[in-house]
C-alpha atoms as a PDB file:
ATOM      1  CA  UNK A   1      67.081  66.976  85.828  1.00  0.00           C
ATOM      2  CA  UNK A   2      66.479  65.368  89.347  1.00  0.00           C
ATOM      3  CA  UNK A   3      66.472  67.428  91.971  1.00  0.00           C
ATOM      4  CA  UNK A   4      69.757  66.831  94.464  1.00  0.00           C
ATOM      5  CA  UNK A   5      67.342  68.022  97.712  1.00  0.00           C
ATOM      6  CA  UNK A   6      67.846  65.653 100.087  1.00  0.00           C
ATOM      7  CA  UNK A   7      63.627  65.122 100.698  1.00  0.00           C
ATOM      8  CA  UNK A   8      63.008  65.813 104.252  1.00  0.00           C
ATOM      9  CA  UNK A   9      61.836  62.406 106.646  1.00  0.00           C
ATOM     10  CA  UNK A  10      58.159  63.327 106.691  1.00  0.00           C
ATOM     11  CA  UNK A  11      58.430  63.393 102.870  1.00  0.00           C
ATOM     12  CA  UNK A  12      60.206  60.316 102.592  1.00  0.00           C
ATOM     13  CA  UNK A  13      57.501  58.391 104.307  1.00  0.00           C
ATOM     14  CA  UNK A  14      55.048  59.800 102.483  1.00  0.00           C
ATOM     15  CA  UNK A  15      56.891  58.258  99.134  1.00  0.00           C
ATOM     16  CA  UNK A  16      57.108  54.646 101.025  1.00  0.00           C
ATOM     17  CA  UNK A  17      52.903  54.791 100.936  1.00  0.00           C
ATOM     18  CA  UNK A  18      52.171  56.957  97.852  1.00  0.00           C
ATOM     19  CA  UNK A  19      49.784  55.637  96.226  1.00  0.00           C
ATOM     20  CA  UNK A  20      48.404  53.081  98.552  1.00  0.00           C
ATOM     21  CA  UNK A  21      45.113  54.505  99.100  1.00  0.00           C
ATOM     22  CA  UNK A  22      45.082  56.922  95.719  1.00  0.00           C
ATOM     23  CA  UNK A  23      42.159  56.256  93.968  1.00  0.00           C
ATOM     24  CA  UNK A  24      42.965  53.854  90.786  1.00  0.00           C
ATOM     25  CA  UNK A  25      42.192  55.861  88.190  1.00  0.00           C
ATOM     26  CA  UNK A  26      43.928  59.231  89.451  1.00  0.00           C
ATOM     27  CA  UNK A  27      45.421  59.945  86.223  1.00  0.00           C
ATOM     28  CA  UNK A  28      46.717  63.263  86.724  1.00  0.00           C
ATOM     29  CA  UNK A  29      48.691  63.900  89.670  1.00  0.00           C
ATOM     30  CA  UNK A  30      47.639  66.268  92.223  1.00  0.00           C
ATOM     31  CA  UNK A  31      49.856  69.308  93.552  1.00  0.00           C
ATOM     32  CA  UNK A  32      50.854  67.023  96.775  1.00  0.00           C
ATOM     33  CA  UNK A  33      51.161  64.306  94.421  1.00  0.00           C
ATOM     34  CA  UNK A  34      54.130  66.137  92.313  1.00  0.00           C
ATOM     35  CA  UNK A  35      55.909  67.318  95.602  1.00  0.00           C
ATOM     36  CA  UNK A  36      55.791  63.589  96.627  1.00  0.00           C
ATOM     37  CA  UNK A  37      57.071  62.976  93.122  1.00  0.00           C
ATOM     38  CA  UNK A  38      59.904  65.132  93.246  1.00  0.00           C
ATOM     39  CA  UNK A  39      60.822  63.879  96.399  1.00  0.00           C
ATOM     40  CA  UNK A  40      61.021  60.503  95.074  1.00  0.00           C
ATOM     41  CA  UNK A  41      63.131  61.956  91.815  1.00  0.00           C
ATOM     42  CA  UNK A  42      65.790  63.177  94.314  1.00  0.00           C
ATOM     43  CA  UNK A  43      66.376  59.957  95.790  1.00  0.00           C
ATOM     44  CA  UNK A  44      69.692  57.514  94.464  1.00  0.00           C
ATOM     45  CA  UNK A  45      68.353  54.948  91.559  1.00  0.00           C
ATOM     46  CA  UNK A  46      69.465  52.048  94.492  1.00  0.00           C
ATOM     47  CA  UNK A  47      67.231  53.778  97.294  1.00  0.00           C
ATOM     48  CA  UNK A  48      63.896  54.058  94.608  1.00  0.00           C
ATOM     49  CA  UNK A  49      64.873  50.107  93.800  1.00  0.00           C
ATOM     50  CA  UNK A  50      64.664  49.611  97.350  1.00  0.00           C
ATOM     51  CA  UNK A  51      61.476  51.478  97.796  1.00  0.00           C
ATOM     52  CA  UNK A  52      59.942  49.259  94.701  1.00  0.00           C
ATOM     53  CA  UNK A  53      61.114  45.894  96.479  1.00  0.00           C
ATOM     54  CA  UNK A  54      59.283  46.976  99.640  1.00  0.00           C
ATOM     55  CA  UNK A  55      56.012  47.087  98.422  1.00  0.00           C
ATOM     56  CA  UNK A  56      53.653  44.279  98.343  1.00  0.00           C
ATOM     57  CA  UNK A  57      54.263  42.611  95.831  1.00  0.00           C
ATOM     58  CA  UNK A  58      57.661  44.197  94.922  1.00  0.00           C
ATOM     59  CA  UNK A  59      57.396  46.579  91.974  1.00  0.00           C
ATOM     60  CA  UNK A  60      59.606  45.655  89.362  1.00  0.00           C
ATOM     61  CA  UNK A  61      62.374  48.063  88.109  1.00  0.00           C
ATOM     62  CA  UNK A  62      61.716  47.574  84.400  1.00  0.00           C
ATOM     63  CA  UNK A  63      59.193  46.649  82.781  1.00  0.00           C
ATOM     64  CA  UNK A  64      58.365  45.907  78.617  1.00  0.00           C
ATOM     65  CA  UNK A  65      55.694  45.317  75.626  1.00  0.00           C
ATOM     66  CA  UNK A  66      56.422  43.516  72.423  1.00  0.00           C
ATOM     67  CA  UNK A  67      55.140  44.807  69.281  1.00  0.00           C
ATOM     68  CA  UNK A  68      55.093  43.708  65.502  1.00  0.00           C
ATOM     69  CA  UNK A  69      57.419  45.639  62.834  1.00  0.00           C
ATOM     70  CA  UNK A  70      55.055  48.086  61.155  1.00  0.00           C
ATOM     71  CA  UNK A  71      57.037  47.014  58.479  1.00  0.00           C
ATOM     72  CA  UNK A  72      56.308  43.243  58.685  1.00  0.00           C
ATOM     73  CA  UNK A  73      52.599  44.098  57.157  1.00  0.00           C
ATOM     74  CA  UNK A  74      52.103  44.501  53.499  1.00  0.00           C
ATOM     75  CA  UNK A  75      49.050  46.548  52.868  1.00  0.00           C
ATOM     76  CA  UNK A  76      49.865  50.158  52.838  1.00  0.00           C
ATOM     77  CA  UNK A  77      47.272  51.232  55.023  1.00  0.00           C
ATOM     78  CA  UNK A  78      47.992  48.759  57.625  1.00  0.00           C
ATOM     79  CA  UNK A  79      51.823  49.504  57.834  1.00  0.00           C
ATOM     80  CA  UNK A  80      51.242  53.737  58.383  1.00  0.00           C
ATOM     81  CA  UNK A  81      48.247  52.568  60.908  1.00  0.00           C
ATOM     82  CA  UNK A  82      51.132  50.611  63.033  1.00  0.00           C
ATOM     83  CA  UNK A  83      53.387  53.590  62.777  1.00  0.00           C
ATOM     84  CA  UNK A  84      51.474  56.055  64.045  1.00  0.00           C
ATOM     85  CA  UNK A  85      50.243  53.476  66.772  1.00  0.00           C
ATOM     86  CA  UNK A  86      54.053  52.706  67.343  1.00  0.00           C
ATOM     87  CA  UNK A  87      55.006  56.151  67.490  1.00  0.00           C
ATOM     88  CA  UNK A  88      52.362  57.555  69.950  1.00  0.00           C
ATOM     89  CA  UNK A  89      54.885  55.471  72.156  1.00  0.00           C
ATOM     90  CA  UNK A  90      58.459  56.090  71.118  1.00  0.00           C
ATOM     91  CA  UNK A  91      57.923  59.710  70.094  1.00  0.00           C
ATOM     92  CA  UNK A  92      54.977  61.024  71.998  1.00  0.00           C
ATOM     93  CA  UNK A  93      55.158  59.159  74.926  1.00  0.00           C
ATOM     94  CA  UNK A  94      51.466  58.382  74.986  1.00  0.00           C
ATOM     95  CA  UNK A  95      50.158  55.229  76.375  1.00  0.00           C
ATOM     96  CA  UNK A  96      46.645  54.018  74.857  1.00  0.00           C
ATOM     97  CA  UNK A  97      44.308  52.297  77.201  1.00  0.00           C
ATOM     98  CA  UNK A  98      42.487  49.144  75.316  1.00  0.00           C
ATOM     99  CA  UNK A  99      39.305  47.231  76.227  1.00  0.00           C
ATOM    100  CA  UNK A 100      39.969  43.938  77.356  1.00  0.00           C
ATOM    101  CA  UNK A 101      37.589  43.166  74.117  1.00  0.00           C
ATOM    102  CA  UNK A 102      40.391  43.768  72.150  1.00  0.00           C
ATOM    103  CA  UNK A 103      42.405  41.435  73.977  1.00  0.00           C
ATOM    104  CA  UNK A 104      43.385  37.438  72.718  1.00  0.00           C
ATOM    105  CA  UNK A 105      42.008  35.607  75.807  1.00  0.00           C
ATOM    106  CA  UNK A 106      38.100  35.344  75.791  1.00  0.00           C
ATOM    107  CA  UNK A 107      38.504  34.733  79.584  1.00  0.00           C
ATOM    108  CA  UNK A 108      40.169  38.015  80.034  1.00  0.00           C
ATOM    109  CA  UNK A 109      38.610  40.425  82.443  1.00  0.00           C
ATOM    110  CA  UNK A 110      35.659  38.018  82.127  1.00  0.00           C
ATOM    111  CA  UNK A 111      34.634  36.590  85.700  1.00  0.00           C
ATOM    112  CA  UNK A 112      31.579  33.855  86.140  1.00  0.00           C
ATOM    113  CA  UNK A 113      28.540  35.697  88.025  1.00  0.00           C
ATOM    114  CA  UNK A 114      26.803  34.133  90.370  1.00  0.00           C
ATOM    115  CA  UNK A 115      23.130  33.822  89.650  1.00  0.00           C
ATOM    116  CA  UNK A 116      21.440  32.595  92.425  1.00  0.00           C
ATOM    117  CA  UNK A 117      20.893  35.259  94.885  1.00  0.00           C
ATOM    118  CA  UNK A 118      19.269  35.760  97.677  1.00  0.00           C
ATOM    119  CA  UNK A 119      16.147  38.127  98.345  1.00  0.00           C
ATOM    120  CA  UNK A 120      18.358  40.001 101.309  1.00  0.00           C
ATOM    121  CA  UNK A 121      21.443  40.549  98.980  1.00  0.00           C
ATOM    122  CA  UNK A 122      18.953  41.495  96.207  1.00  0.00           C
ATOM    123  CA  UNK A 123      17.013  43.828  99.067  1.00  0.00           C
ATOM    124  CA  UNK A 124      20.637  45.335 100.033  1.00  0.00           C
ATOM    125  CA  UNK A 125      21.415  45.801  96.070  1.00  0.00           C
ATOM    126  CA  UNK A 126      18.560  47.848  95.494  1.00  0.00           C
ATOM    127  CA  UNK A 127      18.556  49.726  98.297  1.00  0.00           C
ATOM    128  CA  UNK A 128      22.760  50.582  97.510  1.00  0.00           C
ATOM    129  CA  UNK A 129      21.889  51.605  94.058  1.00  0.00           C
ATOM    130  CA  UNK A 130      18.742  54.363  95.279  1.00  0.00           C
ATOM    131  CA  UNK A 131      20.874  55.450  98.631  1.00  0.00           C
ATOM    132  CA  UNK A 132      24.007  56.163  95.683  1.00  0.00           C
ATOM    133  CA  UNK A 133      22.192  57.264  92.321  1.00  0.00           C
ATOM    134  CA  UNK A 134      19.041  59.228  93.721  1.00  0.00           C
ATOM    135  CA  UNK A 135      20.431  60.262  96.997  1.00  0.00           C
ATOM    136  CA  UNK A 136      17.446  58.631  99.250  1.00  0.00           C
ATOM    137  CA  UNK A 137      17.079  58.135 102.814  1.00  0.00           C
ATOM    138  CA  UNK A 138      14.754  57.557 105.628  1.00  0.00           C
ATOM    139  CA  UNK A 139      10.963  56.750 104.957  1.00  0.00           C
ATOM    140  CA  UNK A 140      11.665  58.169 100.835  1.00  0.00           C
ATOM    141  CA  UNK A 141      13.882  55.190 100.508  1.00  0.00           C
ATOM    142  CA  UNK A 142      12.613  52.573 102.791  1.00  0.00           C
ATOM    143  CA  UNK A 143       9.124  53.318 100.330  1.00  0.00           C
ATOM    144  CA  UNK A 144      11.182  53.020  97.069  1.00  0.00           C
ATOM    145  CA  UNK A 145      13.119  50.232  98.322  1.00  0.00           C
ATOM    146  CA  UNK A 146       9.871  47.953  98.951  1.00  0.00           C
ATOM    147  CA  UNK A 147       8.096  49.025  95.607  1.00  0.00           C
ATOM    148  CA  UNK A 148      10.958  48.004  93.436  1.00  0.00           C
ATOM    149  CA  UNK A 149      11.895  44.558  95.852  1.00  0.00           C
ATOM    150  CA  UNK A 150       8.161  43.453  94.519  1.00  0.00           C
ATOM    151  CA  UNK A 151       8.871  44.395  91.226  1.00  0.00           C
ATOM    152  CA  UNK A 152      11.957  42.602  91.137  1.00  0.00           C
ATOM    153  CA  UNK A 153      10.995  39.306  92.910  1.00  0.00           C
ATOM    154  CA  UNK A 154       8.198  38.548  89.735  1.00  0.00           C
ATOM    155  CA  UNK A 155      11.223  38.089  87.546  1.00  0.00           C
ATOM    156  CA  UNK A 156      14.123  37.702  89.443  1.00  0.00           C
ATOM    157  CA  UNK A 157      16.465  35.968  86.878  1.00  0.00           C
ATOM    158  CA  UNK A 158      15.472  38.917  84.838  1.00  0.00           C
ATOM    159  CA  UNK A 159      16.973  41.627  87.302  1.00  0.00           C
ATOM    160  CA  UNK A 160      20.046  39.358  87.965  1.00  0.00           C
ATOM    161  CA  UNK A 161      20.830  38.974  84.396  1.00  0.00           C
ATOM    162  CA  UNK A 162      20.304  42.784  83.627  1.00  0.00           C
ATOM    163  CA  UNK A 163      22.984  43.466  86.725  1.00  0.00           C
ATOM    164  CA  UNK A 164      25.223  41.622  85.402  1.00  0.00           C
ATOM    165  CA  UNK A 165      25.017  43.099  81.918  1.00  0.00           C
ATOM    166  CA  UNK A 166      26.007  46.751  83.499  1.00  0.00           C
ATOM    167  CA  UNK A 167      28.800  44.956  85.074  1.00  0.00           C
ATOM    168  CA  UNK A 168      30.447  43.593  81.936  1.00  0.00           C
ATOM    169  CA  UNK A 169      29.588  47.145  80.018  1.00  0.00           C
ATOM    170  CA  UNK A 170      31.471  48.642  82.955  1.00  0.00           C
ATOM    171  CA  UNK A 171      34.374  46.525  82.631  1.00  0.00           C
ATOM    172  CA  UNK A 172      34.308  47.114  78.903  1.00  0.00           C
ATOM    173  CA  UNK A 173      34.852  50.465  79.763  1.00  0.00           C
ATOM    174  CA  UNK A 174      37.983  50.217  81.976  1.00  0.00           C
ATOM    175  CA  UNK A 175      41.568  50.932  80.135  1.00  0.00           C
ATOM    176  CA  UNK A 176      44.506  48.997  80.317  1.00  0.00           C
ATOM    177  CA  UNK A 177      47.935  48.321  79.191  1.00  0.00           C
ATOM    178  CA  UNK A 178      49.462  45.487  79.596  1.00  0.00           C
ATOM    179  CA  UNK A 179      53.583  44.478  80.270  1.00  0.00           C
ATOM    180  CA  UNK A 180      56.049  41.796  81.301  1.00  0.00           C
ATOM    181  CA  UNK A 181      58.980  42.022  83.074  1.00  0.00           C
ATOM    182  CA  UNK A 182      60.704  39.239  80.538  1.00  0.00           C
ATOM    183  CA  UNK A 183      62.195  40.626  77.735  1.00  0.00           C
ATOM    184  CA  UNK A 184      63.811  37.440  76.930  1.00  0.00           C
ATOM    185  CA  UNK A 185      60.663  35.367  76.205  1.00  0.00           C
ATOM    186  CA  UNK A 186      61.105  33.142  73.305  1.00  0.00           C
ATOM    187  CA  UNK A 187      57.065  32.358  73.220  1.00  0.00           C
ATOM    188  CA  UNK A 188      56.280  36.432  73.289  1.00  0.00           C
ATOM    189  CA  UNK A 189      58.912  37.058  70.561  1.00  0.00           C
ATOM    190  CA  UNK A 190      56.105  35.298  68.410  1.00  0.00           C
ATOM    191  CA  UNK A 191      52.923  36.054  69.414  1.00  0.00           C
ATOM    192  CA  UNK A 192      53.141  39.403  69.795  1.00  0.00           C
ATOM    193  CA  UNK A 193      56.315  40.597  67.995  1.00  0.00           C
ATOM    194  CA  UNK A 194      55.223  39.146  64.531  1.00  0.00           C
ATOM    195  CA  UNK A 195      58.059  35.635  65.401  1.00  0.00           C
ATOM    196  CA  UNK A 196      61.034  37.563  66.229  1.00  0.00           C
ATOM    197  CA  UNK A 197      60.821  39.744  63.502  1.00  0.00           C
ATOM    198  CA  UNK A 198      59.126  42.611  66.145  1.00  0.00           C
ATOM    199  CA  UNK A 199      60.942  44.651  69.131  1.00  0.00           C
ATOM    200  CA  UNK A 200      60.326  45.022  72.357  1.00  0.00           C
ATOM    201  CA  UNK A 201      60.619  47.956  74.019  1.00  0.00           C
ATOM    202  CA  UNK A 202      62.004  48.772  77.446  1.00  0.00           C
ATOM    203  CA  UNK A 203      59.862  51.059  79.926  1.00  0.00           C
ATOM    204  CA  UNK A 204      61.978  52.227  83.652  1.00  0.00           C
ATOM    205  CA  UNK A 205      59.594  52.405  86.075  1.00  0.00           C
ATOM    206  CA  UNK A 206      61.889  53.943  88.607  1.00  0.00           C
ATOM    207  CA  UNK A 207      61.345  57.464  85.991  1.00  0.00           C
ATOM    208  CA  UNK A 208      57.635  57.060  86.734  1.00  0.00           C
ATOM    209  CA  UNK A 209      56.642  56.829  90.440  1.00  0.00           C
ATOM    210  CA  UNK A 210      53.276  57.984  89.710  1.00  0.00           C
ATOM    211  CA  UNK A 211      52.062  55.354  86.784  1.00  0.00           C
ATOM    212  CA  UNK A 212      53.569  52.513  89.595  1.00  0.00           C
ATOM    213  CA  UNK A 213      50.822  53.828  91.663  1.00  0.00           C
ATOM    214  CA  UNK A 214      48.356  52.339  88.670  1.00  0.00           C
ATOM    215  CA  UNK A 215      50.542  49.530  87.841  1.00  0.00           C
ATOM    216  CA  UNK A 216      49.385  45.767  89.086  1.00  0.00           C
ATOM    217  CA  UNK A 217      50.407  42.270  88.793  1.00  0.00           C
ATOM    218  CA  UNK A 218      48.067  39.966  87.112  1.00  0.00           C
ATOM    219  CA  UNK A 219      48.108  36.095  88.670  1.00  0.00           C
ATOM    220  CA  UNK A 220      47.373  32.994  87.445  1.00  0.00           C
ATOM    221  CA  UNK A 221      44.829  30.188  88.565  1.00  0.00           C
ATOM    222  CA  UNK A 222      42.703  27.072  87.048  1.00  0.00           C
ATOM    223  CA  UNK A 223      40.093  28.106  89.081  1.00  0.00           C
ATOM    224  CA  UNK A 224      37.797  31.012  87.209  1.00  0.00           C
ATOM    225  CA  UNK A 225      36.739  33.417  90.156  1.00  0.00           C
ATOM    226  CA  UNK A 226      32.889  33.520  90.211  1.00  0.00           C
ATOM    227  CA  UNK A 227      31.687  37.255  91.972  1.00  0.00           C
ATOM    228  CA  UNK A 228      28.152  37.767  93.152  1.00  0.00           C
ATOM    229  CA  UNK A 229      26.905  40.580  91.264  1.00  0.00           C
ATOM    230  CA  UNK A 230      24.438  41.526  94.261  1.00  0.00           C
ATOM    231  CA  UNK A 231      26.833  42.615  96.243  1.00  0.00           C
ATOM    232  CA  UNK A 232      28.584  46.120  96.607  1.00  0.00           C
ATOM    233  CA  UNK A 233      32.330  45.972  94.426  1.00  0.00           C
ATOM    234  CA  UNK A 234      35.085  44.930  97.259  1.00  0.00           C
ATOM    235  CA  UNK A 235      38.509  45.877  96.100  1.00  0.00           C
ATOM    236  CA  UNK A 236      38.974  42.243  96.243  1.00  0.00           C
ATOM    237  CA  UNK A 237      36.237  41.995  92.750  1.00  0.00           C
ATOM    238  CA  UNK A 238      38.999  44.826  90.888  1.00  0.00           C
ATOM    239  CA  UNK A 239      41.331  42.008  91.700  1.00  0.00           C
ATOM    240  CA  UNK A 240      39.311  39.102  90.783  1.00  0.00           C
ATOM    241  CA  UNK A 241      37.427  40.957  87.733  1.00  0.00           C
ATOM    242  CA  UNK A 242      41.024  42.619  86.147  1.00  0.00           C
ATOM    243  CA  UNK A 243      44.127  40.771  87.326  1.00  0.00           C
ATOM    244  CA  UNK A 244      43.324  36.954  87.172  1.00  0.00           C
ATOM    245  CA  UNK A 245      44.299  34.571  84.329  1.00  0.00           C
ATOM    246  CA  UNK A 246      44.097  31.094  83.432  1.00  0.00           C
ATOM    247  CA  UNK A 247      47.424  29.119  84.771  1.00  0.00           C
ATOM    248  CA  UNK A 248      48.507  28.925  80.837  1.00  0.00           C
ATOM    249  CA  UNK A 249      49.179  32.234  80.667  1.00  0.00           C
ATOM    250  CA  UNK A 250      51.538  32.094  83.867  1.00  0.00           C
ATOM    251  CA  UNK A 251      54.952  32.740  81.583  1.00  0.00           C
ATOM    252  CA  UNK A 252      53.960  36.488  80.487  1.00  0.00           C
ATOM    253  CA  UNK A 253      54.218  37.442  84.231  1.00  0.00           C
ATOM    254  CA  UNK A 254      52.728  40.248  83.204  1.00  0.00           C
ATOM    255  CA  UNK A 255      51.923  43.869  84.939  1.00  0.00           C
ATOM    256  CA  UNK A 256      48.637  46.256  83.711  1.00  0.00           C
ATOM    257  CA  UNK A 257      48.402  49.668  84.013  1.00  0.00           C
ATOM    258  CA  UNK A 258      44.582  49.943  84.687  1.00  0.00           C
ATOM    259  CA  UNK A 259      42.607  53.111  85.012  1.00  0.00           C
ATOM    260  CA  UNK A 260      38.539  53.702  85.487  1.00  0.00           C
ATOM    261  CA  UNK A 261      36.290  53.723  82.493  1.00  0.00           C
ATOM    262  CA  UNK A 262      38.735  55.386  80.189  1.00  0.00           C
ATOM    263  CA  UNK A 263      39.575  52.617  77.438  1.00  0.00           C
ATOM    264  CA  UNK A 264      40.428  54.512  74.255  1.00  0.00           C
ATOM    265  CA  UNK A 265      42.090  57.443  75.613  1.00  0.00           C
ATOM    266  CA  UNK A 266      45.915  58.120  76.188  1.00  0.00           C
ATOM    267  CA  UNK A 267      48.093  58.389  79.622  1.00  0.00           C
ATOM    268  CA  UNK A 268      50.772  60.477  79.244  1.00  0.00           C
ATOM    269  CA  UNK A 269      54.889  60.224  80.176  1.00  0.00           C
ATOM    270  CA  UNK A 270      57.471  61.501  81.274  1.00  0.00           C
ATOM    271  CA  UNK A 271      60.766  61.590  79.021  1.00  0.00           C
ATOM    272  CA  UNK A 272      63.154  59.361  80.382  1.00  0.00           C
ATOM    273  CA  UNK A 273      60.520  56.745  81.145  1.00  0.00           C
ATOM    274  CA  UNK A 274      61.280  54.911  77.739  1.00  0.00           C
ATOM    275  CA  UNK A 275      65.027  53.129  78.028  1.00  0.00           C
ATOM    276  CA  UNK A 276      65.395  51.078  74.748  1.00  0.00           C
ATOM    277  CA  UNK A 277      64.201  49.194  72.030  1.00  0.00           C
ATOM    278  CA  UNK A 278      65.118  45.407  71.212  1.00  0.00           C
ATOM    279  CA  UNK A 279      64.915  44.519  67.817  1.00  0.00           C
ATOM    280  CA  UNK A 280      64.125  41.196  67.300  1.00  0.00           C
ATOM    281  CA  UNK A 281      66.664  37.891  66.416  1.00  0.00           C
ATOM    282  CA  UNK A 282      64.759  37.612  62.960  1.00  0.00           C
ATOM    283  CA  UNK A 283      63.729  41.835  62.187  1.00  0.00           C
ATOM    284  CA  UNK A 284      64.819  42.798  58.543  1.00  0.00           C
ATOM    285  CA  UNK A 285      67.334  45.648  58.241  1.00  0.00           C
ATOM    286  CA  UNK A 286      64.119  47.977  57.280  1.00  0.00           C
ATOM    287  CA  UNK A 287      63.322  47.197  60.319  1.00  0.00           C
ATOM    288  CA  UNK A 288      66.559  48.291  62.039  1.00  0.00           C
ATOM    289  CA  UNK A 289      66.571  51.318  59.863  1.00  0.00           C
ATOM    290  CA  UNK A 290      62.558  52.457  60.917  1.00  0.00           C
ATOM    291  CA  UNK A 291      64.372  52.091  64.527  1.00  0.00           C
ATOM    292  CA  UNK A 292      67.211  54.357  63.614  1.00  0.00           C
ATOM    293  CA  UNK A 293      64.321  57.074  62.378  1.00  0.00           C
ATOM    294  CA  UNK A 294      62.665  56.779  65.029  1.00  0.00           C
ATOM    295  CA  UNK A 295      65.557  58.381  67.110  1.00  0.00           C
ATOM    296  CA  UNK A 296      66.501  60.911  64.840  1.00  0.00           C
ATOM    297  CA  UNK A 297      62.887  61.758  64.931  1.00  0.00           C
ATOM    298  CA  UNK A 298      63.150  62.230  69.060  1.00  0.00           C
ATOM    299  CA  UNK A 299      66.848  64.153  68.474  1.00  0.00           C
ATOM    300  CA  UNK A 300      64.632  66.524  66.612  1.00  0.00           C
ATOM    301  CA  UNK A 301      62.157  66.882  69.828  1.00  0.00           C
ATOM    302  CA  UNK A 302      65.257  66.988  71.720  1.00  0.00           C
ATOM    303  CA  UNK A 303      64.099  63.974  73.518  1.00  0.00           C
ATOM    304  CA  UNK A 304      66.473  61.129  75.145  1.00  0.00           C
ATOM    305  CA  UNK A 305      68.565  58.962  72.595  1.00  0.00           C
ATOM    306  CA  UNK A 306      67.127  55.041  72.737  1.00  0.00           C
ATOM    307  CA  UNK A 307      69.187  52.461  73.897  1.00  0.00           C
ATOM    308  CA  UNK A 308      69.478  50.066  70.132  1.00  0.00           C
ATOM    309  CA  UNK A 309      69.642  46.140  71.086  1.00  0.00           C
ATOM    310  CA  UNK A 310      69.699  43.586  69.363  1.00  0.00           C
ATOM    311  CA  UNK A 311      68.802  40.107  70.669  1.00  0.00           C
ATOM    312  CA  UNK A 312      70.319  37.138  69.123  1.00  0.00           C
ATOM    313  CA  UNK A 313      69.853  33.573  69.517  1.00  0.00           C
ATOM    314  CA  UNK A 314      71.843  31.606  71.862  1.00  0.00           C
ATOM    315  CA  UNK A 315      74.091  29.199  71.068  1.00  0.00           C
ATOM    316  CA  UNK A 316      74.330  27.151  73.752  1.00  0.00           C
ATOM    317  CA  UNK A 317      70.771  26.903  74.715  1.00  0.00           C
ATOM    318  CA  UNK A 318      67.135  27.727  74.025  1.00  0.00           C
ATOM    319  CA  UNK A 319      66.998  31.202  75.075  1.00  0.00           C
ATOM    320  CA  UNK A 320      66.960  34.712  73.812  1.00  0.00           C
ATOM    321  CA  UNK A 321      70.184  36.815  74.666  1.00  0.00           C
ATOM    322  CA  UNK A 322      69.322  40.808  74.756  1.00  0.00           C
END
């Protein structure tokens, strides 16, 4: 339970900035971290809203993911593998990170490099990489600098090209998981919850102050943003390399949880972070029923009971009630 402490003013501004300058892939909370956590926990669910709509750009208060029916599949195999994926979730409260290769947009997390540089950004590339992976300075790296400059220059598309090779393998690398903040989205009902015959489920953000600090909005533009791989990452280039989209994908509005180079593993949660499943308009009654295991599965665990919802179609209009 929450604690009823009313947090002290030095601790309360310390939860209006947390995690404004945390490092993006701090996973696991440090000891400050969890006293800044609590502190947060103890405040009323309309002062944490508050706190959310402060922040640039406002944190939403919940947030959700569609998912196919294990049970719309019909090989065997296929149907357990979407369980156990399913249930990482809704009974282990596990979150995997993906690549963004395993995503549907071949654009995604796939900026245009620039490829003509210069031989002073190329001289201030080199000399980046030898003052950060061999720990050079003075004459030692002025010497190394110059040596590998003339090496480079003979075949500079070469050495471009190569850079920006490590840059995709990096992104490659970093995990994600992506949300919306529309559960109501006739167009996500079927792509990615098999055409209504999925669920969504419902995530509270306000339960998780410290995966906010990882969460960020992805936006939408024509233009493709081109990055010059010469010169040192900005935190502008995380933007422009994880968070932009072309304009047709404007209507997920969706949110990532991103963390450094870890695509493949899990990030943990807390128990009340999961609120409730929506079962789709068209889900079968197996369907239904799997959902209705799963939560005597988390009575067992003594976990929180899910919200059941079931969204319906409108009669009135084109639009999904939940």
């Amino acid at each position: 339970m929450p604690s009823t402490i009313k947090p002290s003013q030095e601790l309360l501004q310390e939860i209006q900035t947390y995690g404004l300058t945390t490092p993006r892939d701090a996973l696991i909370p440090t000891k400050r971290d969890a006293e800044i956590i609590d502190g947060f926990n103890a405040l009323s669910r309309e002062n944490k809203e508050k706190l959310f709509q402060s922040r640039t750009p406002p944190i939403p208060t919940y947030i959700y993911k569609y998912f196919p029916s294990p049970l719309c599949f019909k090989d065997n195999t296929e149907i357990l593998k979407r369980k156990e994926w399913l249930e990482k979730i809704l009974i282990n409260h596990e979150l995997y990170l993906s690549s963004h290769t395993q995503f549907n947009d071949p654009f995604d997390v796939f900026p245009s490099y620039k490829t003509d540089a210069t031989g002073k950004e190329i001289h201030s590339s080199i000399t980046g990489s030898f003052q950060r992976l061999q720990n050079l300075r003075g004459n030692k790296l002025k010497a190394a600098v110059n040596k590998r400059l003339k090496e480079v220059l003979v075949n500079r598309e070469q050495f471009i090209s190569e850079t920006i090779i490590s840059l995709r393998k990096t992104m490659e690398k970093m995990g994600i998981f992506c949300f919306t903040t529309n559960a109501e989205n006739i167009l996500m009902w079927s792509h990615y919850a098999f055409n209504h015959q999925g669920i969504c489920v419902e995530f509270d953000l306000t339960e998780e102050l410290h995966l906010s600090n990882l969460l960020f909005k992805v936006e939408y533009s024509n233009s493709r943003p081109q990055i010059n791989p010469m010169i040192k990452v900005q935190s502008n280039d995380f933007d422009l390399n994880l968070l932009q989209k072309a304009e047709s994908w404007r209507y997920e509005d969706e949110w990532r949880l991103i963390t450094g180079r870890q695509c493949g593993l899990s990030v943990p949660f807390g128990d009340n972070f999961l609120k409730s499943v929506i079962i789709g308009a068209k889900a079968s009654e197996e369907t239904r029923n799997y959902i209705l295991e799963i939560n005597k599965k988390r009575m067992e665990k003594r976990l929180p009971q899910l919200k059941i919802k079931q969204a319906q179609l409108c009669p009135t209009e084109y639009r999904i009630i939940t």
